[in-house]
N, C-alpha and C. Protein backbone atom coordinates (compact mmCIF):
# COMPACT_ATOMS: atom_id res chain seq x y z
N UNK A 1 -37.75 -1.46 59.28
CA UNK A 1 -37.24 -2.03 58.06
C UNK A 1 -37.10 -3.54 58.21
N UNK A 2 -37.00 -4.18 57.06
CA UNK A 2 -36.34 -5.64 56.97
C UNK A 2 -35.32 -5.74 57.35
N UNK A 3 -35.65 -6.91 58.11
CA UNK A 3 -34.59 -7.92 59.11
C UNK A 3 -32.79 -7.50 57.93
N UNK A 4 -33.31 -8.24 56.79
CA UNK A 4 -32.64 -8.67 55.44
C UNK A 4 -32.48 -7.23 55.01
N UNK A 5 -33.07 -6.07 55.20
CA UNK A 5 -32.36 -4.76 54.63
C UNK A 5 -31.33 -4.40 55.62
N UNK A 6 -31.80 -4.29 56.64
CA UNK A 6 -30.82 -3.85 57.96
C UNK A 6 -29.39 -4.30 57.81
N UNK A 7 -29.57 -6.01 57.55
CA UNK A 7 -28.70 -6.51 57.93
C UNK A 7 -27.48 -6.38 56.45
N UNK A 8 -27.88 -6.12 55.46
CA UNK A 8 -27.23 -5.56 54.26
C UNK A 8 -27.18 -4.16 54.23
N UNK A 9 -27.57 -3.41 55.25
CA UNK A 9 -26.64 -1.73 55.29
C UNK A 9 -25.78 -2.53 56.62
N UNK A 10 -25.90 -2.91 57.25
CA UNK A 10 -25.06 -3.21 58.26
C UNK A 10 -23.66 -3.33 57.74
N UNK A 11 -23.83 -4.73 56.58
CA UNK A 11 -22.27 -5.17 56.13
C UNK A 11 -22.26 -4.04 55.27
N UNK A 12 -23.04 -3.66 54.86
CA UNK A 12 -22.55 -2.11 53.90
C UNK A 12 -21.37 -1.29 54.56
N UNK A 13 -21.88 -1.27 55.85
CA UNK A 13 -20.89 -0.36 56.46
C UNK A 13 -19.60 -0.60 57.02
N UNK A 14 -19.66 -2.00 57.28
CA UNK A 14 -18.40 -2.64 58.17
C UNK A 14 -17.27 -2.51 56.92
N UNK A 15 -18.05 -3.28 55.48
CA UNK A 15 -17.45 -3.25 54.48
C UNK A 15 -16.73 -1.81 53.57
N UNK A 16 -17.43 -0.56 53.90
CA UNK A 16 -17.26 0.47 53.49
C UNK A 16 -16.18 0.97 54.55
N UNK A 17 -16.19 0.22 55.64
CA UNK A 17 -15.17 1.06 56.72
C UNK A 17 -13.87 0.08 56.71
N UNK A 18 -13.51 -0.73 56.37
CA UNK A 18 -12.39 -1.80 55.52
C UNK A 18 -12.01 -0.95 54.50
N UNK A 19 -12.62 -0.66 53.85
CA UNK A 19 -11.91 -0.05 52.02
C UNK A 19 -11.89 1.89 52.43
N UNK A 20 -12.35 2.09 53.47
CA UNK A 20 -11.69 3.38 53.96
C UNK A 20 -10.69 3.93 55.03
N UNK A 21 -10.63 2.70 55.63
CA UNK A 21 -9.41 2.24 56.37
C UNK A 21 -8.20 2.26 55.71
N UNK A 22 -7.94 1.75 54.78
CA UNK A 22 -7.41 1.32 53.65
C UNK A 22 -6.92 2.49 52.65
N UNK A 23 -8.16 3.16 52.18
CA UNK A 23 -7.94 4.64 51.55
C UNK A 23 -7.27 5.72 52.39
N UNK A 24 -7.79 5.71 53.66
CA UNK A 24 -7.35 7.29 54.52
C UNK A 24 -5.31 6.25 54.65
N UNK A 25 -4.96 5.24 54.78
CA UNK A 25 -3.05 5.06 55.21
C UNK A 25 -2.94 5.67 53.73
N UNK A 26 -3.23 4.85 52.69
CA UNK A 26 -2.62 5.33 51.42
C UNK A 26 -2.32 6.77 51.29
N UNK A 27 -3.52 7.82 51.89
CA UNK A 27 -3.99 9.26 51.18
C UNK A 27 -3.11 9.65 52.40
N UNK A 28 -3.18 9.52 53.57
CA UNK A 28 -1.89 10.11 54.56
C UNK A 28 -0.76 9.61 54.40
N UNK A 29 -0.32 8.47 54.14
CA UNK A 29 1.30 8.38 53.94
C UNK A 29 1.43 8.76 53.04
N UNK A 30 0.87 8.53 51.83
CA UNK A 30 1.68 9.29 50.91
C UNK A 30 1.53 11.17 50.31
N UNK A 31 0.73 11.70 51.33
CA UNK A 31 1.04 13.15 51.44
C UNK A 31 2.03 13.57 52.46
N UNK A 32 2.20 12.63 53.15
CA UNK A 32 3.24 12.81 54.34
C UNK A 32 4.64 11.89 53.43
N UNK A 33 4.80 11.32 53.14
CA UNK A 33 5.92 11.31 52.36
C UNK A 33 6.22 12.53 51.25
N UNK A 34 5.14 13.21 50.37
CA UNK A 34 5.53 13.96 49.33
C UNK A 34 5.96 15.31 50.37
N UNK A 35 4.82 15.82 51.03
CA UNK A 35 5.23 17.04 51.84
C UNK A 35 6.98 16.57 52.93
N UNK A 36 6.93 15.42 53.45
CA UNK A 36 8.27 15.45 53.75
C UNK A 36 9.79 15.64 53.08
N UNK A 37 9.18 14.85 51.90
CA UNK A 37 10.26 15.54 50.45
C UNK A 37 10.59 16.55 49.85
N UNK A 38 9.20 17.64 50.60
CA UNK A 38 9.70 19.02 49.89
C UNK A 38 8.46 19.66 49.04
N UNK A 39 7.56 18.54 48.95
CA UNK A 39 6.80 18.96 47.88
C UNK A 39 5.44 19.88 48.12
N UNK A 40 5.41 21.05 47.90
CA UNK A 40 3.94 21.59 48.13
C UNK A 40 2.95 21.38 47.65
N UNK A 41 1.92 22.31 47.98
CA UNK A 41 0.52 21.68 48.08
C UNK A 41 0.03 21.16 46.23
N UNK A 42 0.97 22.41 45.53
CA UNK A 42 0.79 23.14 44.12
C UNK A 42 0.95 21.88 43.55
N UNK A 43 2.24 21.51 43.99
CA UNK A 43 3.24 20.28 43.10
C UNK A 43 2.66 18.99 43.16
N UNK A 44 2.59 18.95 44.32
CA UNK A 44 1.71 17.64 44.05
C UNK A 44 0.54 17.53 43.44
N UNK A 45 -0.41 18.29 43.47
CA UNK A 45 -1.68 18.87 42.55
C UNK A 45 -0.95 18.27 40.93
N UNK A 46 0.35 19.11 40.62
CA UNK A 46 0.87 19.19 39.26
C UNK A 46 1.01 17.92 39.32
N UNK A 47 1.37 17.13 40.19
CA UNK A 47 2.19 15.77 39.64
C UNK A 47 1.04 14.81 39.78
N UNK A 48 -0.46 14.83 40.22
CA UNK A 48 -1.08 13.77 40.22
C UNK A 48 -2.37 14.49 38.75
N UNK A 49 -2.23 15.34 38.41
CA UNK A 49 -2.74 15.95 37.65
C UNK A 49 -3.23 15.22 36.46
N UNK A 50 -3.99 14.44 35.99
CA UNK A 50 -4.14 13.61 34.54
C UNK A 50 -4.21 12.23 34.73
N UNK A 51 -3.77 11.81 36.39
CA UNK A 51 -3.67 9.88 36.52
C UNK A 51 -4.92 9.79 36.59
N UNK A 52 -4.78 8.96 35.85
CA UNK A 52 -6.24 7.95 36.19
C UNK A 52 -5.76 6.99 37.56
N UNK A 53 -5.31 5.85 37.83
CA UNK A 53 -5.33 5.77 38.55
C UNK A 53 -5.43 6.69 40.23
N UNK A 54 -5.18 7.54 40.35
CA UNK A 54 -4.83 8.54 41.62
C UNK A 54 -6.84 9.12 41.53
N UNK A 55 -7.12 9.21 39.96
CA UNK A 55 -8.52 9.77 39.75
C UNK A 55 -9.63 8.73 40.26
N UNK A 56 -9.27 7.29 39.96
CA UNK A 56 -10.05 6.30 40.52
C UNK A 56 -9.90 5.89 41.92
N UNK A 57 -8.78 5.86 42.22
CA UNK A 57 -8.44 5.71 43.57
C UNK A 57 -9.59 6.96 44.76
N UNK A 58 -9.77 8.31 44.28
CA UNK A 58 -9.91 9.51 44.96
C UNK A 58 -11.41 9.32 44.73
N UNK A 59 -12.41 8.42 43.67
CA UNK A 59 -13.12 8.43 43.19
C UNK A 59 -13.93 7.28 43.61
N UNK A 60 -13.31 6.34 44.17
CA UNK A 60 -13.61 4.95 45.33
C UNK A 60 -13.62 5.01 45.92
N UNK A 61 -12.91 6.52 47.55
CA UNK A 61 -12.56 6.94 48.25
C UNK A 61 -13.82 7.69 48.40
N UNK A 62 -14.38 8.58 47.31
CA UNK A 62 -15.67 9.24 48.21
C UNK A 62 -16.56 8.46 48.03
N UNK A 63 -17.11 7.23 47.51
CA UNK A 63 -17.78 6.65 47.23
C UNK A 63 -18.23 6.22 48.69
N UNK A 64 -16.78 5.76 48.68
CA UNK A 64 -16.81 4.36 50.34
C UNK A 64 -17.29 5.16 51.59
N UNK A 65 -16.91 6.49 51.45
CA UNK A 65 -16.99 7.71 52.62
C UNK A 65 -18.80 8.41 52.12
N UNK A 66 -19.50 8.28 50.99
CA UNK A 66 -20.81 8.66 51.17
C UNK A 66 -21.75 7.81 51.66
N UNK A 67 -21.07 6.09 51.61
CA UNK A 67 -21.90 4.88 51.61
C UNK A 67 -21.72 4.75 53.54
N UNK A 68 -20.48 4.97 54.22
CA UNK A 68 -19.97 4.37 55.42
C UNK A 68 -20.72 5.91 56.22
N UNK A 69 -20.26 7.14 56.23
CA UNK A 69 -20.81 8.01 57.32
C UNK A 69 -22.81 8.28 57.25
N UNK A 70 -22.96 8.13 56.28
CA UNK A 70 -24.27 8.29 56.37
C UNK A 70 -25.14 7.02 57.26
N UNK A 71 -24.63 5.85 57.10
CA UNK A 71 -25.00 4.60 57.42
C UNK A 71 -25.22 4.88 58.89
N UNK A 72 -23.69 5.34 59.23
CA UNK A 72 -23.49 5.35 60.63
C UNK A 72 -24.63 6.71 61.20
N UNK A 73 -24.53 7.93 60.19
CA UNK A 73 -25.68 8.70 60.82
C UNK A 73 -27.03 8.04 61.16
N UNK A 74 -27.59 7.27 60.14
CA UNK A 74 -28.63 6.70 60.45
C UNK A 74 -29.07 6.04 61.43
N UNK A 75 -27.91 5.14 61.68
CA UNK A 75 -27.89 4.43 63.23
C UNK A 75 -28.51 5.32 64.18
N UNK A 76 -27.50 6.48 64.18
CA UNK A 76 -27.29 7.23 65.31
C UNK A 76 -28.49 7.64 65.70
N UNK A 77 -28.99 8.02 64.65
CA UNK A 77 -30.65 9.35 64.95
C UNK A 77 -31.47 7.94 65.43
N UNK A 78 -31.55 6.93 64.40
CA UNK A 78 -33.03 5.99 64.93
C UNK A 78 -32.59 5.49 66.12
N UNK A 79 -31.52 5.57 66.97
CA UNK A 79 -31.01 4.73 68.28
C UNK A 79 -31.18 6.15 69.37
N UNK A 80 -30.86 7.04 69.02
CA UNK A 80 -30.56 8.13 70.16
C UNK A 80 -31.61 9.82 69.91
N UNK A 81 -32.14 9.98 68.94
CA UNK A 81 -32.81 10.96 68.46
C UNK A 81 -34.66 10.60 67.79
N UNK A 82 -35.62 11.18 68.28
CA UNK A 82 -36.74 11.18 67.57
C UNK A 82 -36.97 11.20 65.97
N UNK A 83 -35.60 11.31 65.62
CA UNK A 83 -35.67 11.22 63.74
C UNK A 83 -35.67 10.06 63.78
N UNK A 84 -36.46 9.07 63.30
CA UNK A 84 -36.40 7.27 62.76
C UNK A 84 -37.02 6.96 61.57
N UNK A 85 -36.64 5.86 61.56
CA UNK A 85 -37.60 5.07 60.44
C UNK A 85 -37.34 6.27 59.42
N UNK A 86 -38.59 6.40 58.33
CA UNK A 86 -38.09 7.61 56.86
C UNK A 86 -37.44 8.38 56.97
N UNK A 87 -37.79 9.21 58.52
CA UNK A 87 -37.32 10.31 58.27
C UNK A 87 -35.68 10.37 58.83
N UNK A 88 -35.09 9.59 59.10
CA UNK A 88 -33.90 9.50 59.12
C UNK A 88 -33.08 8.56 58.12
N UNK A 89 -33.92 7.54 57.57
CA UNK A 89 -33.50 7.13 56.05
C UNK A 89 -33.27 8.18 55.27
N UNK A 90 -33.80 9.11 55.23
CA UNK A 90 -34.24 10.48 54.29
C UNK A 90 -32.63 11.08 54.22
N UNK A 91 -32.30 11.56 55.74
CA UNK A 91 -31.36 12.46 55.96
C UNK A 91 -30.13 11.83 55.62
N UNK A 92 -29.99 10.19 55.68
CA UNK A 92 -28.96 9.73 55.98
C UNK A 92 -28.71 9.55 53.82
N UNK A 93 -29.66 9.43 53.11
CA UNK A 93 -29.01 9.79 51.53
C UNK A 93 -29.36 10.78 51.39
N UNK A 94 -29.72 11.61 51.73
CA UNK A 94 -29.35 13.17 51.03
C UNK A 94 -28.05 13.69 51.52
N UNK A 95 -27.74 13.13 52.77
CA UNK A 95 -26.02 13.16 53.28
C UNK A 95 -25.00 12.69 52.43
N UNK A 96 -25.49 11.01 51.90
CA UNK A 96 -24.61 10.58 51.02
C UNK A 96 -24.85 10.87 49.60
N UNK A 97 -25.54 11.67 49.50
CA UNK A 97 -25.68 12.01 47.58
C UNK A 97 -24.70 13.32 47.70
N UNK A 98 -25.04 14.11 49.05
CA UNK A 98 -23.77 14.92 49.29
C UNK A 98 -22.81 14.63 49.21
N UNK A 99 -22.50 14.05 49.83
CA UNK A 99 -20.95 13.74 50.27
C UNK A 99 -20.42 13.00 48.87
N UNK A 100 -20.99 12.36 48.32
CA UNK A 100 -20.82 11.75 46.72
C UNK A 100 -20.45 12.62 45.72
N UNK A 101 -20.99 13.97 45.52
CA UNK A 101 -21.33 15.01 44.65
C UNK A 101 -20.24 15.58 44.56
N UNK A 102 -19.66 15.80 46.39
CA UNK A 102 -18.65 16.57 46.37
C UNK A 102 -17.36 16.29 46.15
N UNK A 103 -17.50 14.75 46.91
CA UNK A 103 -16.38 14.24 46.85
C UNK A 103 -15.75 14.09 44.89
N UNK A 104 -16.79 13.39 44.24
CA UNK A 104 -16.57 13.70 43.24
C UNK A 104 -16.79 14.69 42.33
N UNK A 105 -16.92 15.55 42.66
CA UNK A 105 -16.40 16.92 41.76
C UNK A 105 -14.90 17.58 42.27
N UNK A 106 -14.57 16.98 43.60
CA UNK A 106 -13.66 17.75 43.87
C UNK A 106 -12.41 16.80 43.25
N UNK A 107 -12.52 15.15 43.01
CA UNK A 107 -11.66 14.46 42.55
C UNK A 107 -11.75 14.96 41.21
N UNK A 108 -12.66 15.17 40.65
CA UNK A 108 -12.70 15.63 38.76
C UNK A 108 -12.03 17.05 38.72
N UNK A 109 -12.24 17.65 39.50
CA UNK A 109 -11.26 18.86 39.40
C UNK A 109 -10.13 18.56 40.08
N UNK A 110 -9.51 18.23 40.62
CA UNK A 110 -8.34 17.63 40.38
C UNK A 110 -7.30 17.32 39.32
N UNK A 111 -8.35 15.74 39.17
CA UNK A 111 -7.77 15.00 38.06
C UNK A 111 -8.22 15.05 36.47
N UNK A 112 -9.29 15.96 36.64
CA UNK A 112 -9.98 15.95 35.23
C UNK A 112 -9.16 16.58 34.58
């Protein structure tokens, strides 16, 4: 690939692993604050049920997580595995159209 593509999935990823850094304190402290308060799995479901914000937040969150692990798969195979070049470009977005799909359907059922 280009020097200039490489080097823009590169910051893709450093950048995607900043804003999921970021997402995973928010999404653990504050289930570890609600479950320390008492609250089950149900209730909290009930109480984030309809936010938009909590829906966008969960919805930027798989985004950053289909863009950052696939990246890093890709690395992995063209550095350490006979998958390179396409055919590990290949694997590494059909990973993240996964991980996209799910992540957001599982935030829309949620919050939808």
């Amino acid at each position: 690939m280009k020097v200039r593509t490489e080097t823009l999935l590169w910051l893709a990823q450093r950048l995607s692993a900043m804003v999921l850094v970021v997402g995973a304190i928010v999404h653990v402290s504050t289930n570890i604050y609600a479950v320390r308060g008492g609250l089950t799995a149900a209730e909290i479901i009930d109480r984030v049920h309809g936010s938009t914000a909590w829906l966008a937040f969960y919805l930027v969150f798989a985004a950053v997580a289909a863009i950052h692990g696939p990246l890093g798969l890709r690395t992995v195979l063209n550095e350490m595995t006979p998958v390179r070049g396409r055919a590990a470009d290949l694997v590494a977005l059909v990973l993240g159209v996964g991980i996209l799909w799910l992540g957001w359907r599982a935030a829309f059922g949620l919050f939808g």
